[in-house]
C-alpha atoms as a PDB file:
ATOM      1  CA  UNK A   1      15.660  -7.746   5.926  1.00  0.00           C
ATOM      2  CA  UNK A   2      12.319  -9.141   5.408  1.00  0.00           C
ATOM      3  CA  UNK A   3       9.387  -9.478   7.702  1.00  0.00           C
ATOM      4  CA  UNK A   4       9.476 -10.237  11.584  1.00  0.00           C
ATOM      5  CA  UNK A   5       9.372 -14.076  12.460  1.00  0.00           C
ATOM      6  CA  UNK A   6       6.064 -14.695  14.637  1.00  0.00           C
ATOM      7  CA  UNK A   7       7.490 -14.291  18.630  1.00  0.00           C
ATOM      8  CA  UNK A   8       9.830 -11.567  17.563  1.00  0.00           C
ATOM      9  CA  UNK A   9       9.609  -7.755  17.478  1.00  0.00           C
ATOM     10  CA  UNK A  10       7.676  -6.429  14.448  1.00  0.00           C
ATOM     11  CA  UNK A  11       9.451  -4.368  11.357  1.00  0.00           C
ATOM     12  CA  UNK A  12       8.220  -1.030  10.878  1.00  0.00           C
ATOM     13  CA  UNK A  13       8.314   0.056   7.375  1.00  0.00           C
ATOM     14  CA  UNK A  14       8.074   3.790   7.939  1.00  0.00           C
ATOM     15  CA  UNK A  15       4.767   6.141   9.309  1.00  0.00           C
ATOM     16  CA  UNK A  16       2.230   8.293   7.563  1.00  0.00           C
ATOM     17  CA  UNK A  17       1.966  11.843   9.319  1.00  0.00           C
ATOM     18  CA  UNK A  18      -1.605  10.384  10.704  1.00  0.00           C
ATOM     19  CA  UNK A  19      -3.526   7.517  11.128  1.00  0.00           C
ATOM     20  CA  UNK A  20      -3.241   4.760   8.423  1.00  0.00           C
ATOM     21  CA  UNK A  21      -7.235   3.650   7.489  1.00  0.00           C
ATOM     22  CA  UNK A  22      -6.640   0.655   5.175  1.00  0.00           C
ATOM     23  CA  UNK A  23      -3.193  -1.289   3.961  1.00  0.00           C
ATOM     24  CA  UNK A  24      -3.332  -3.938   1.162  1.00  0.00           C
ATOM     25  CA  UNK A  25      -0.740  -6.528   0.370  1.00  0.00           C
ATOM     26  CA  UNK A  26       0.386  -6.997  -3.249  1.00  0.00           C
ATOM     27  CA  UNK A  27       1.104 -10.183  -4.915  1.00  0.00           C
ATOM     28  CA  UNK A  28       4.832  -9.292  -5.547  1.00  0.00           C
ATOM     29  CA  UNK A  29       4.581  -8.886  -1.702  1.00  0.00           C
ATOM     30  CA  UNK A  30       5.158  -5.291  -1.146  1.00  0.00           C
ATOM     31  CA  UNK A  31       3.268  -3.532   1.365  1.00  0.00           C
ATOM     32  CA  UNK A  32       0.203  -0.516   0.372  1.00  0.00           C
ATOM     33  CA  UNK A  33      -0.618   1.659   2.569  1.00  0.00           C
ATOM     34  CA  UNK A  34      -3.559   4.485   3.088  1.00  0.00           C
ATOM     35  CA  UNK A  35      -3.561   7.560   5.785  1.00  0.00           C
ATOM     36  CA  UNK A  36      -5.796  10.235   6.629  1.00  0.00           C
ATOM     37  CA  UNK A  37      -2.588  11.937   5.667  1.00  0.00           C
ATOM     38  CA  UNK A  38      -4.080  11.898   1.707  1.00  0.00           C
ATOM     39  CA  UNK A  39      -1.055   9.421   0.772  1.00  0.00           C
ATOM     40  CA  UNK A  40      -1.128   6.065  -0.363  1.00  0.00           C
ATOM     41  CA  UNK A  41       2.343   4.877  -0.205  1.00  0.00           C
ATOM     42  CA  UNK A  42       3.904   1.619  -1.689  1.00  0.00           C
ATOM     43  CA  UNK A  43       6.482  -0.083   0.451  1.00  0.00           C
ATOM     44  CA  UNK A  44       9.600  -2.343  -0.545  1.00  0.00           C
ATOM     45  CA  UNK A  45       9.187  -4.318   2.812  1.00  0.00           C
ATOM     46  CA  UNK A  46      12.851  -6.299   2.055  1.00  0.00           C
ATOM     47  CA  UNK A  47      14.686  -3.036   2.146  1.00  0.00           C
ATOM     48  CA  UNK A  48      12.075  -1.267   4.560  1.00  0.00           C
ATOM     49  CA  UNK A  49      11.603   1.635   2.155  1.00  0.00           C
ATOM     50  CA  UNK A  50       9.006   3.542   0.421  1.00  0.00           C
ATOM     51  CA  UNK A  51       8.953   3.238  -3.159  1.00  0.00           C
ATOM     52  CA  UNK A  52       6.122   5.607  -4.807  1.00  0.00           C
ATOM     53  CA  UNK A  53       3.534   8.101  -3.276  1.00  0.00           C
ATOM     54  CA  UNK A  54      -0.103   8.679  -4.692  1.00  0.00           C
ATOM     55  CA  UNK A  55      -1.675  12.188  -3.209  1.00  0.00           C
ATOM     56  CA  UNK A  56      -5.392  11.318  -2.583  1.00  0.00           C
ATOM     57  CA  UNK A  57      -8.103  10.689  -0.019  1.00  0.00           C
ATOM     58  CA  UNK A  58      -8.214   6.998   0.923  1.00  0.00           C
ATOM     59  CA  UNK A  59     -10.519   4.658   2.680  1.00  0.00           C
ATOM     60  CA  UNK A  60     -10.003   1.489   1.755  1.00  0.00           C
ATOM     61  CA  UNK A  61      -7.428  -0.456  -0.657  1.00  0.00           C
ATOM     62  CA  UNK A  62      -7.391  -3.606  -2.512  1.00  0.00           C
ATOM     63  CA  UNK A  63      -4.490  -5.221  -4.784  1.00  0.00           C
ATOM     64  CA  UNK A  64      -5.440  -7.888  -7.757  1.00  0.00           C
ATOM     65  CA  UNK A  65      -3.706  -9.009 -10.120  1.00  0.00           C
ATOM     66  CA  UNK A  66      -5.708  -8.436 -13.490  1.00  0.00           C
ATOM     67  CA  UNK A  67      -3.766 -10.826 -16.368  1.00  0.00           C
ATOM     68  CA  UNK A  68      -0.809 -10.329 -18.394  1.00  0.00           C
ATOM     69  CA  UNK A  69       1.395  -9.551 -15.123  1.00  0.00           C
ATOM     70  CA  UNK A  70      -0.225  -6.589 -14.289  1.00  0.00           C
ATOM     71  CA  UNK A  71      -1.415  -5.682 -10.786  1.00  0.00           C
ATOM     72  CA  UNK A  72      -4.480  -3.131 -10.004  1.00  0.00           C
ATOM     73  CA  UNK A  73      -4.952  -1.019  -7.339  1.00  0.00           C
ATOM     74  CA  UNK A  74      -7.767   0.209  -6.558  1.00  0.00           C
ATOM     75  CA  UNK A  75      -8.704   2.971  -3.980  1.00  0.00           C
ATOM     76  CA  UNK A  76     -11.754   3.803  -2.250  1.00  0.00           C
ATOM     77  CA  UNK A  77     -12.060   7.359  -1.267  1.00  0.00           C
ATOM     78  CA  UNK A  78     -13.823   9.653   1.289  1.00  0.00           C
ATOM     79  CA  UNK A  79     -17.258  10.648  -0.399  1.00  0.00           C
ATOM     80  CA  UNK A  80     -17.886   8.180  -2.537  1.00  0.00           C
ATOM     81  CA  UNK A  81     -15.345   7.648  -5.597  1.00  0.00           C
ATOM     82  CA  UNK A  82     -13.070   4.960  -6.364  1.00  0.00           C
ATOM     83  CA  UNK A  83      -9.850   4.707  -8.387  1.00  0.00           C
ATOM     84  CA  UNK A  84      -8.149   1.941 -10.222  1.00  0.00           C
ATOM     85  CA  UNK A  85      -3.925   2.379 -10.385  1.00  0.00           C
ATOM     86  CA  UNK A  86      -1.790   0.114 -12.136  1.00  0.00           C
ATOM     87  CA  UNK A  87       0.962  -0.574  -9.819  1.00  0.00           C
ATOM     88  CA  UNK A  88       2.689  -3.251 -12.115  1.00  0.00           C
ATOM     89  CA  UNK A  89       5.810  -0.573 -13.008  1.00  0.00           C
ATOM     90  CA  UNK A  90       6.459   1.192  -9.431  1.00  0.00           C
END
């Protein structure tokens, strides 16, 4: 099952335990998400699942893909830091 067509109901891909700050789509198509649950979770959105789980604080998220097939992540967090992940393998 992929996404919903536009008219249709939507396709929820699972929850955080609290509010989701920032999501971020990767080229590959699956589906990042960041809660003020301290998880960033990566989503197969064809089978609906989740498919790896960072533990952090999260604000914001961008994907880019950064040469030689790899894709970045990188997180913002609360405070001030950021974080760069390498989400090519997951």
């Amino acid at each position: 099952m992929g996404p919903a067509t536009p008219g249709t109901d939507p396709v929820e891909l699972g929850r955080h335990d609290k509010w989701v700050v920032a999501v971020a789509v990767l080229p590959d198509g699956r589906v990042v998400s960041g809660g003020e649950d301290r998880r960033v979770l990566v989503w197969d959105v064809m089978t609906q699942t989740t498919i790896a789980q960072l533990d952090c604080s999260v604000t914001a998220l961008a994907a880019e893909p950064i040469g030689g097939g790899e894709t970045a992540l990188v997180i913002g967090h609360a405070g001030a830091g950021l974080s760069l992940w390498s989400v090519t393998n997951i």
